[in-house]
PDB file of N, CA and C in Angstrom:
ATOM      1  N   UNK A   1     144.255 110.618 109.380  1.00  0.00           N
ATOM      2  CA  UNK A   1     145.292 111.362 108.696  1.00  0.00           C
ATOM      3  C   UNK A   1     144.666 112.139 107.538  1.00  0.00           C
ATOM      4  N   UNK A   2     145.053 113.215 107.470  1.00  0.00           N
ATOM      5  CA  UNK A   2     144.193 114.293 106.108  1.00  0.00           C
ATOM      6  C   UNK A   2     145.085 114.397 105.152  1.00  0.00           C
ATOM      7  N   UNK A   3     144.327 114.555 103.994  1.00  0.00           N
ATOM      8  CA  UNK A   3     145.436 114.454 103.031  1.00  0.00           C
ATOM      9  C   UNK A   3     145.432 116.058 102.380  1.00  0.00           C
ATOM     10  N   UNK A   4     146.665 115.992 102.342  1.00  0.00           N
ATOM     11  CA  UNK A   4     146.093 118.100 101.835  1.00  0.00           C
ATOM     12  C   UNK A   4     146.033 118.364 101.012  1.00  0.00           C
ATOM     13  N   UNK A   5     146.671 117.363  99.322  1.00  0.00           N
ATOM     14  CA  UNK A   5     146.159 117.475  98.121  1.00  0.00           C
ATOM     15  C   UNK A   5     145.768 115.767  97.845  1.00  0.00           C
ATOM     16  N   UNK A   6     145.125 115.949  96.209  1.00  0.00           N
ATOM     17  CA  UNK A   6     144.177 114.616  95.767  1.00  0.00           C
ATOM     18  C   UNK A   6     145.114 114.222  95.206  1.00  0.00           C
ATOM     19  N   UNK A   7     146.550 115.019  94.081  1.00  0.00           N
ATOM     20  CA  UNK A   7     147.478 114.165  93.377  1.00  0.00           C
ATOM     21  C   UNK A   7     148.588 115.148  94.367  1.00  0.00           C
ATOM     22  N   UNK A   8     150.060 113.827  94.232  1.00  0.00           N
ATOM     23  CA  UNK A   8     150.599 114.844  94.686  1.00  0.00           C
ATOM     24  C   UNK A   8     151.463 115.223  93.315  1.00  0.00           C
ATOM     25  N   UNK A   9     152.031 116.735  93.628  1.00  0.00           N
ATOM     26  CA  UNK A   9     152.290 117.468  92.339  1.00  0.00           C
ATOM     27  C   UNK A   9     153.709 117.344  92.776  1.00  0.00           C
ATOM     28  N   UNK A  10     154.531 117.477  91.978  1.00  0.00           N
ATOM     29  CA  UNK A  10     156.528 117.660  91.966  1.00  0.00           C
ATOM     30  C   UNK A  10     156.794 119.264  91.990  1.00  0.00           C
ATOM     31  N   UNK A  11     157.225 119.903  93.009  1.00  0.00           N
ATOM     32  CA  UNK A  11     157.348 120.878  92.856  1.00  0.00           C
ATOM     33  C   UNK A  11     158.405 121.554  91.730  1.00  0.00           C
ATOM     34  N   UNK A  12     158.223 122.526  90.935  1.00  0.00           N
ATOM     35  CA  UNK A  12     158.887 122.898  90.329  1.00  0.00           C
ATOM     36  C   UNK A  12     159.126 124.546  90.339  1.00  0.00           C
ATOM     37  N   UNK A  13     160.333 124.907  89.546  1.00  0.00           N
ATOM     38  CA  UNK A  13     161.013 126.178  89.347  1.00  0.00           C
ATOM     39  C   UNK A  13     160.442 127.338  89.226  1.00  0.00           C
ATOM     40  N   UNK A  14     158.830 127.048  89.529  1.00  0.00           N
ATOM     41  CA  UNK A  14     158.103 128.214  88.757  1.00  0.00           C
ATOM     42  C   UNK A  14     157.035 128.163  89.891  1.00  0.00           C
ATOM     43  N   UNK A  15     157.189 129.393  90.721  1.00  0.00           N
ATOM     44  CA  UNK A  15     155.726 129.594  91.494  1.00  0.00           C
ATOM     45  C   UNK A  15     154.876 129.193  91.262  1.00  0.00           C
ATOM     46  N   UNK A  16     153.872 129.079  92.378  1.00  0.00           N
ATOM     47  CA  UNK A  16     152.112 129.369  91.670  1.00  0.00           C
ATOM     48  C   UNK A  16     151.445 130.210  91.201  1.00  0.00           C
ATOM     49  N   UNK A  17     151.229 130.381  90.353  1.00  0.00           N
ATOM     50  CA  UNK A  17     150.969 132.043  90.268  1.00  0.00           C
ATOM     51  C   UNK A  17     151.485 133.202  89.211  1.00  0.00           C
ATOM     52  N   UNK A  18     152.164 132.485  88.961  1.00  0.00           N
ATOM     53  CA  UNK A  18     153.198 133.235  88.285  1.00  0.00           C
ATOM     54  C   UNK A  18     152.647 133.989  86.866  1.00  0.00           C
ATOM     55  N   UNK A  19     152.648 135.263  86.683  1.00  0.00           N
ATOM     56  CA  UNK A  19     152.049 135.694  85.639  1.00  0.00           C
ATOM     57  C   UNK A  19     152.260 135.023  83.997  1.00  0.00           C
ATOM     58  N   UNK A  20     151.417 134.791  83.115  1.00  0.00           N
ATOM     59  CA  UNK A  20     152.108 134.190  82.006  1.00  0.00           C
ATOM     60  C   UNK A  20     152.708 135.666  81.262  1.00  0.00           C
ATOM     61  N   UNK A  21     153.752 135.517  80.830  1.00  0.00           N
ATOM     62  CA  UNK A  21     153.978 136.651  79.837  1.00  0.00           C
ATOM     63  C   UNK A  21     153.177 136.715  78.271  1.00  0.00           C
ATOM     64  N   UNK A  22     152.498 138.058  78.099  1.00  0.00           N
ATOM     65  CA  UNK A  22     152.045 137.690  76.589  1.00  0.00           C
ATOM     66  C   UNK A  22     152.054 139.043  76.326  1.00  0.00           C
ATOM     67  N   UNK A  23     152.441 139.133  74.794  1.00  0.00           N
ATOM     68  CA  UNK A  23     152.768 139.981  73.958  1.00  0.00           C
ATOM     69  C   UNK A  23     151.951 141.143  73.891  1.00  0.00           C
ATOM     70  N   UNK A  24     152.368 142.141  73.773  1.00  0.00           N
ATOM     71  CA  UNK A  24     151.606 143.653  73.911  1.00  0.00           C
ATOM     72  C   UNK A  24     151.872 144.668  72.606  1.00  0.00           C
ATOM     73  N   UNK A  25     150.616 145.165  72.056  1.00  0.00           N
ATOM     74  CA  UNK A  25     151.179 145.856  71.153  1.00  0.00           C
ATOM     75  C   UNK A  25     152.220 146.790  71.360  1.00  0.00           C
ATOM     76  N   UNK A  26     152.707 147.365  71.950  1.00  0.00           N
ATOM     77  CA  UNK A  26     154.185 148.215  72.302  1.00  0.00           C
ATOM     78  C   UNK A  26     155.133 147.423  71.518  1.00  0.00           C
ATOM     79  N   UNK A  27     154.886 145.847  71.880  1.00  0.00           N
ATOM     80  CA  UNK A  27     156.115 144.977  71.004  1.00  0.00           C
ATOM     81  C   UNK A  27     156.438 144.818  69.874  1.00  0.00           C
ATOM     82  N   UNK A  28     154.838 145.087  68.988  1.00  0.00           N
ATOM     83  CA  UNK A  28     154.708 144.460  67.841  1.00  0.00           C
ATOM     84  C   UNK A  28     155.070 145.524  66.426  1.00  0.00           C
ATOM     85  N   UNK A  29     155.567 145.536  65.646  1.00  0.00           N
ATOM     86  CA  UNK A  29     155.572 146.981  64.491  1.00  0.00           C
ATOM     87  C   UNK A  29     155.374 146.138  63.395  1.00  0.00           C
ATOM     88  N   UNK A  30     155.464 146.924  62.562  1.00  0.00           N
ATOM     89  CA  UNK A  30     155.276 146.755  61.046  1.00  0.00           C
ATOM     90  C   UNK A  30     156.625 145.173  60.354  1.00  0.00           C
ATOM     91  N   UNK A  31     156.482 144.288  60.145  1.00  0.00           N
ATOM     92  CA  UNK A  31     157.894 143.777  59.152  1.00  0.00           C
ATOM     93  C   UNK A  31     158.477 142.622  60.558  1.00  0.00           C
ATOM     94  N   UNK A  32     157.439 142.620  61.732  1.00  0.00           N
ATOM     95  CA  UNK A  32     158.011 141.205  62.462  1.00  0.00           C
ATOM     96  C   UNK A  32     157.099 140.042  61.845  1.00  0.00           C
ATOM     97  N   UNK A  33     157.950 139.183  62.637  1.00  0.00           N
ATOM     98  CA  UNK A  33     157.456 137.915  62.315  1.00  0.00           C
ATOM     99  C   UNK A  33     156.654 137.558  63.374  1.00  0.00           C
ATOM    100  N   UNK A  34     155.501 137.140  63.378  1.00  0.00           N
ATOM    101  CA  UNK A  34     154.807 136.703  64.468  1.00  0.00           C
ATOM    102  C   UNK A  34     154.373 135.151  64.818  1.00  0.00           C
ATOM    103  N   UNK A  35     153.897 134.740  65.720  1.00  0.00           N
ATOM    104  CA  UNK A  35     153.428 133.369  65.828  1.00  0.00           C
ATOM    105  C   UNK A  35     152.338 133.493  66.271  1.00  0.00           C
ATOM    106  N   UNK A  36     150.735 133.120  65.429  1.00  0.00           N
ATOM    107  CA  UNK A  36     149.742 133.016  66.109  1.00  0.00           C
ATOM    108  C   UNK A  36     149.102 132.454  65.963  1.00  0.00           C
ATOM    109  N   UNK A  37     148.016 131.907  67.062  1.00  0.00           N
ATOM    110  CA  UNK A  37     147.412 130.870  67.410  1.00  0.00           C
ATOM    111  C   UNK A  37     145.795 131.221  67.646  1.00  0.00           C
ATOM    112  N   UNK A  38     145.249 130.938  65.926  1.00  0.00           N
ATOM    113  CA  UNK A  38     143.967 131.309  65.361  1.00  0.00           C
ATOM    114  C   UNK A  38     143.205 130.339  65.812  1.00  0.00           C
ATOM    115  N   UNK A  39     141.671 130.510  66.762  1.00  0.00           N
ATOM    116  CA  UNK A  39     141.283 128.795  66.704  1.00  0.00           C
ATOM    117  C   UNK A  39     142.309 127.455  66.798  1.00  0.00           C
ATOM    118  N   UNK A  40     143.183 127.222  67.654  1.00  0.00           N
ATOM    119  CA  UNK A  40     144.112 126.014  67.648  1.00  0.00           C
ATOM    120  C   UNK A  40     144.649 126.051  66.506  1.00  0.00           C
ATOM    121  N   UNK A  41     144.987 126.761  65.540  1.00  0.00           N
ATOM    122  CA  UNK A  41     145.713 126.947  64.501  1.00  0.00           C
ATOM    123  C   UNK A  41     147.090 127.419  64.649  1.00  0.00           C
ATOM    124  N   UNK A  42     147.937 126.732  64.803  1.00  0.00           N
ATOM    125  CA  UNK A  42     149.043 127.782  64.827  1.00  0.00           C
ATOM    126  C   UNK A  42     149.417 127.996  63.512  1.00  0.00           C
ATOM    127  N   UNK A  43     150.671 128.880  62.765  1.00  0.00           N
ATOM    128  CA  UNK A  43     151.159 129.842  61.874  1.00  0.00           C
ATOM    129  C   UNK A  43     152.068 130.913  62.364  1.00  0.00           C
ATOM    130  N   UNK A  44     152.874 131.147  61.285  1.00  0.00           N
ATOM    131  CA  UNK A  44     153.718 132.086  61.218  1.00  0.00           C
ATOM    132  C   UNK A  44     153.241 133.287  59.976  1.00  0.00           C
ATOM    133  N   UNK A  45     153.480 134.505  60.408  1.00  0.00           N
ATOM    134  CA  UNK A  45     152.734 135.710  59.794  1.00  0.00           C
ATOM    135  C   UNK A  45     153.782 136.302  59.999  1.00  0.00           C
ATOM    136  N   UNK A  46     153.963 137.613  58.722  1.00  0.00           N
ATOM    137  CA  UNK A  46     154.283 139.251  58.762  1.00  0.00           C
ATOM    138  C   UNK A  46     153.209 139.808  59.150  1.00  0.00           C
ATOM    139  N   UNK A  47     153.688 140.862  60.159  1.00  0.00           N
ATOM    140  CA  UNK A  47     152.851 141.968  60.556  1.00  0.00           C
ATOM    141  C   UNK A  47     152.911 142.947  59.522  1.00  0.00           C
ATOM    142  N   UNK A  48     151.809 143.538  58.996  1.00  0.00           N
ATOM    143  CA  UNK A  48     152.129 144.427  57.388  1.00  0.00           C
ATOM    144  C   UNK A  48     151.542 145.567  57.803  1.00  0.00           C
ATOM    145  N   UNK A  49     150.432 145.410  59.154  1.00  0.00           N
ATOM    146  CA  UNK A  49     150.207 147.049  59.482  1.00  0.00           C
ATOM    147  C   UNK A  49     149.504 146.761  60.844  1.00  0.00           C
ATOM    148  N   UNK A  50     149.318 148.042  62.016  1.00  0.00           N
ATOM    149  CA  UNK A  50     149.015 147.852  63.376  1.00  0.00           C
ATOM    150  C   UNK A  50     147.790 148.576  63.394  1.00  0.00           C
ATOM    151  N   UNK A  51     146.829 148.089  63.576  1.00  0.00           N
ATOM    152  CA  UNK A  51     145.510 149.650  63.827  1.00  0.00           C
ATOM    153  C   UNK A  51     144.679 149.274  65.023  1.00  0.00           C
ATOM    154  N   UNK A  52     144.494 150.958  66.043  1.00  0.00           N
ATOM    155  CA  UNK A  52     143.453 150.628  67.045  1.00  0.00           C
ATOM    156  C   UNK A  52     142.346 150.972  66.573  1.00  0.00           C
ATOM    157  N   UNK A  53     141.596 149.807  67.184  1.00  0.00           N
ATOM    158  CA  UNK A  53     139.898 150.206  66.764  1.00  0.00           C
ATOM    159  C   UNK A  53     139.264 151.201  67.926  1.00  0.00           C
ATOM    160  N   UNK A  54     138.103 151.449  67.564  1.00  0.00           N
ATOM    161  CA  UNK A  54     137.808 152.533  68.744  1.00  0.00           C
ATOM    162  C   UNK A  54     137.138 151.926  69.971  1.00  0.00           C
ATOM    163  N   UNK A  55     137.196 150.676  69.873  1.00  0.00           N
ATOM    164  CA  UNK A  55     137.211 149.691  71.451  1.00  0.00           C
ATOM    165  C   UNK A  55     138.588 150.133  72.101  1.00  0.00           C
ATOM    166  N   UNK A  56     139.420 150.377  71.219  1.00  0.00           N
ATOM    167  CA  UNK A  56     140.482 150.302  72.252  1.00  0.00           C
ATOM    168  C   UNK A  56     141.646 149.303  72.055  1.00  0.00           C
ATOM    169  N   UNK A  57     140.969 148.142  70.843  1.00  0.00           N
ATOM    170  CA  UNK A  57     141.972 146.894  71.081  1.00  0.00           C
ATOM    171  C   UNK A  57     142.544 146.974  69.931  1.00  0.00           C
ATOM    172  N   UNK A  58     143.348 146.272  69.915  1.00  0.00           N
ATOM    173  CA  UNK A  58     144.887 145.960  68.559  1.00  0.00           C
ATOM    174  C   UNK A  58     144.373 144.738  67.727  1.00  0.00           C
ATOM    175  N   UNK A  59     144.486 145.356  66.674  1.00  0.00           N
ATOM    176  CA  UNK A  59     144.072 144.414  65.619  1.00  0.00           C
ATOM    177  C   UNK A  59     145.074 144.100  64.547  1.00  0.00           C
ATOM    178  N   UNK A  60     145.977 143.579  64.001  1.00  0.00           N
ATOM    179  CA  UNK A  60     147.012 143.271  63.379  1.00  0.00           C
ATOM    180  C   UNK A  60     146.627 142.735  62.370  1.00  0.00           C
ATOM    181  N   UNK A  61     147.220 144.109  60.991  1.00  0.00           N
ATOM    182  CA  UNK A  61     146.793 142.681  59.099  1.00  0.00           C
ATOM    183  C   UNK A  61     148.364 141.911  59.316  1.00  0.00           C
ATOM    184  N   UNK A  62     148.066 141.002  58.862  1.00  0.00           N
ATOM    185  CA  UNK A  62     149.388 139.722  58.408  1.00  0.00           C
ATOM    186  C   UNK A  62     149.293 139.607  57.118  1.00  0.00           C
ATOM    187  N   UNK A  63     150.514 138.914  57.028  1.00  0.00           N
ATOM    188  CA  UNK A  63     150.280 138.156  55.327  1.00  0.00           C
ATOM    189  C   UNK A  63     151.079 137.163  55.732  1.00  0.00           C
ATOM    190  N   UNK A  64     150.467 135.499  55.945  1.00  0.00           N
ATOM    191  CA  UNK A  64     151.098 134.160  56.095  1.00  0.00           C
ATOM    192  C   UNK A  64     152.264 133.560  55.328  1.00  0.00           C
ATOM    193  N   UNK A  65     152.800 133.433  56.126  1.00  0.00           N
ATOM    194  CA  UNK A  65     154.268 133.015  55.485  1.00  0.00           C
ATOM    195  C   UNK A  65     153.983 131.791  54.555  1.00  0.00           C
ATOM    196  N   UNK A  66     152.965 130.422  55.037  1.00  0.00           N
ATOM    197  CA  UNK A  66     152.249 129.477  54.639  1.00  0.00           C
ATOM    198  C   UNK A  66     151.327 130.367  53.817  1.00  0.00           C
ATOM    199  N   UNK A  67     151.087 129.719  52.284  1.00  0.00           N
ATOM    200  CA  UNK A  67     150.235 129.809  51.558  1.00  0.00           C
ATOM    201  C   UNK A  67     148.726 129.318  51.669  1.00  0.00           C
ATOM    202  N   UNK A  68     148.733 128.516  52.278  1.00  0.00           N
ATOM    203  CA  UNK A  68     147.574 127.630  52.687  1.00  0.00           C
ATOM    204  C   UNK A  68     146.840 127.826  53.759  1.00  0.00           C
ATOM    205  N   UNK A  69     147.265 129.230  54.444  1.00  0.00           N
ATOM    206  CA  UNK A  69     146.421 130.152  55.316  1.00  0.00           C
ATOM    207  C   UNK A  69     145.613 131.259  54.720  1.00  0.00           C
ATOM    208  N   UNK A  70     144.347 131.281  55.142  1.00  0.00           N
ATOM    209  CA  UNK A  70     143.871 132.502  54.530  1.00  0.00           C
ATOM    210  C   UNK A  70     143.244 133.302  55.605  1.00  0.00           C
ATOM    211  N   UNK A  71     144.016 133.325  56.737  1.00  0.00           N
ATOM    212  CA  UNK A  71     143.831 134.592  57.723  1.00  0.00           C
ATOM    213  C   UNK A  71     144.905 135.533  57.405  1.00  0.00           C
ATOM    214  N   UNK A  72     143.939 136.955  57.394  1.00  0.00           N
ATOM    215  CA  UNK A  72     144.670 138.157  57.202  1.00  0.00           C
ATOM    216  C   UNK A  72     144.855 139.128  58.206  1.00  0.00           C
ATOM    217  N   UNK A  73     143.927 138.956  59.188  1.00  0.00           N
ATOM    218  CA  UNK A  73     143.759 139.402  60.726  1.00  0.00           C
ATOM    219  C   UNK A  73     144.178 138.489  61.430  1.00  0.00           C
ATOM    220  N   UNK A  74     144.135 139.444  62.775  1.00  0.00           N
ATOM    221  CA  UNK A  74     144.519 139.201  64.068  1.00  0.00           C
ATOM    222  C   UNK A  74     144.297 140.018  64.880  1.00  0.00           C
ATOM    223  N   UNK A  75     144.109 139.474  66.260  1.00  0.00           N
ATOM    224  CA  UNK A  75     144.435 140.153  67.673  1.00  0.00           C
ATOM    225  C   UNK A  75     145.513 140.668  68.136  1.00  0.00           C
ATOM    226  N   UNK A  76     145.803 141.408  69.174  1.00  0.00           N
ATOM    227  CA  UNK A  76     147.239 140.758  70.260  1.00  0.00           C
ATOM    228  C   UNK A  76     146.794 139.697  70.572  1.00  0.00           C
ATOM    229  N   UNK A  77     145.826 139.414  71.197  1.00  0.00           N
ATOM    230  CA  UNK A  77     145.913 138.309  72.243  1.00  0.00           C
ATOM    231  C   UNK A  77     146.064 136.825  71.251  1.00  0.00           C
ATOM    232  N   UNK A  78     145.843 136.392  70.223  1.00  0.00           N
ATOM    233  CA  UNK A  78     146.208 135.246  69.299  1.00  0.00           C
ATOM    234  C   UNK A  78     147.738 135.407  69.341  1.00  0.00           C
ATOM    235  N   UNK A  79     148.399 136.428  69.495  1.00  0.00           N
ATOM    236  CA  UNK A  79     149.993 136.348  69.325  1.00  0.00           C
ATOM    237  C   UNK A  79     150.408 135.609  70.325  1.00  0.00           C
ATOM    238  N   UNK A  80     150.950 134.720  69.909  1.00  0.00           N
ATOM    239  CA  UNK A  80     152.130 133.230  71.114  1.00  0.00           C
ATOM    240  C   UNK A  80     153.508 134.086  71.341  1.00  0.00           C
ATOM    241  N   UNK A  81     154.320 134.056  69.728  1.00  0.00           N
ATOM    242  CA  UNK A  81     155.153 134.420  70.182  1.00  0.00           C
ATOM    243  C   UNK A  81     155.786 135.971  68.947  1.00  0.00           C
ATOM    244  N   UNK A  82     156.531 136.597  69.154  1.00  0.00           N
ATOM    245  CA  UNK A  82     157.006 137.505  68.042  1.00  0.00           C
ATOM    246  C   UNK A  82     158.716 137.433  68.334  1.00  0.00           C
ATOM    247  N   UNK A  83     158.908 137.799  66.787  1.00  0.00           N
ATOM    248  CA  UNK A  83     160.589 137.532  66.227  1.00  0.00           C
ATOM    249  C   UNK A  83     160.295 139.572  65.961  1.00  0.00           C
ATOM    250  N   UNK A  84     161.297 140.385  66.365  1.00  0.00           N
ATOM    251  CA  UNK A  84     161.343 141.454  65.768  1.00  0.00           C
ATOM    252  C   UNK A  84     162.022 141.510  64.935  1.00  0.00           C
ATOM    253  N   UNK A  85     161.847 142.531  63.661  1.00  0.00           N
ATOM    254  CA  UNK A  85     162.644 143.123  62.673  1.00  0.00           C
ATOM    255  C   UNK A  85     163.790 143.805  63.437  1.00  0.00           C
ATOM    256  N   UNK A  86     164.827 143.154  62.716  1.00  0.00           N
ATOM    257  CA  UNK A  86     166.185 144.000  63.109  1.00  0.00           C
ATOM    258  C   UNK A  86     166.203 145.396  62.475  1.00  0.00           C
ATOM    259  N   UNK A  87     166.926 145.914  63.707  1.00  0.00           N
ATOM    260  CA  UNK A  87     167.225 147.604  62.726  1.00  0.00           C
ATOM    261  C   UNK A  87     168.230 147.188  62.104  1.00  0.00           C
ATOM    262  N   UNK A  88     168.418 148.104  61.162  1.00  0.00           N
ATOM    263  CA  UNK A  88     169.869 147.725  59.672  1.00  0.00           C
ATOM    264  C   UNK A  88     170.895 149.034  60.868  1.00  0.00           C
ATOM    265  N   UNK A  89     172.016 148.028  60.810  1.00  0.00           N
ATOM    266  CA  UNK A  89     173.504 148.782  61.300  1.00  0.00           C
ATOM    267  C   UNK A  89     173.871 149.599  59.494  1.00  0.00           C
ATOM    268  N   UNK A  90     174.305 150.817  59.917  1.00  0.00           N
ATOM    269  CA  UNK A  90     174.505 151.564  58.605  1.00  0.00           C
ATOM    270  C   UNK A  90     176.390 152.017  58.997  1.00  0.00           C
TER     271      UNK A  90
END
């Protein structure tokens, strides 16, 4: 008798395969709140300005909501999750 996997797994709600979603600068502007994950560090940050470098990639200044962070950069790709700034209803 062959066995066709080594553990067996519980199937669940979510393909194999399934792309992870992750954050893209298109998402990100000036005055959100972000969540990112520096070296296994997580934190919560303002995004205070967006700039491409001439690689091509997104580099994000913050200013930590926690005092006791002293990262001022970032990637996209460190971003977990983002809260956007609401537009003001006038």
């Amino acid at each position: 008798m062959a066995q066709p996997r080594l553990i067996d797994v519980p199937a669940s709600g979510v393909p194999a395969g399934a792309p992870v979603t992750r954050a893209t600068s298109k998402g990100i502007a000036p005055g959100d709140i972000v969540l990112l994950d520096k070296r296994g560090r997580r934190f919560h940050a303002v995004v205070t300005e967006l700039q491409q470098l001439e690689s091509g990639r997104f580099e994000l200044a913050v200013r930590p909501i926690d005092s006791r962070i002293s990262y001022r950069s970032a990637t996209v790709r460190e971003v977990a999750d983002v809260w956007r700034k609401s537009k003001r209803s006038g």
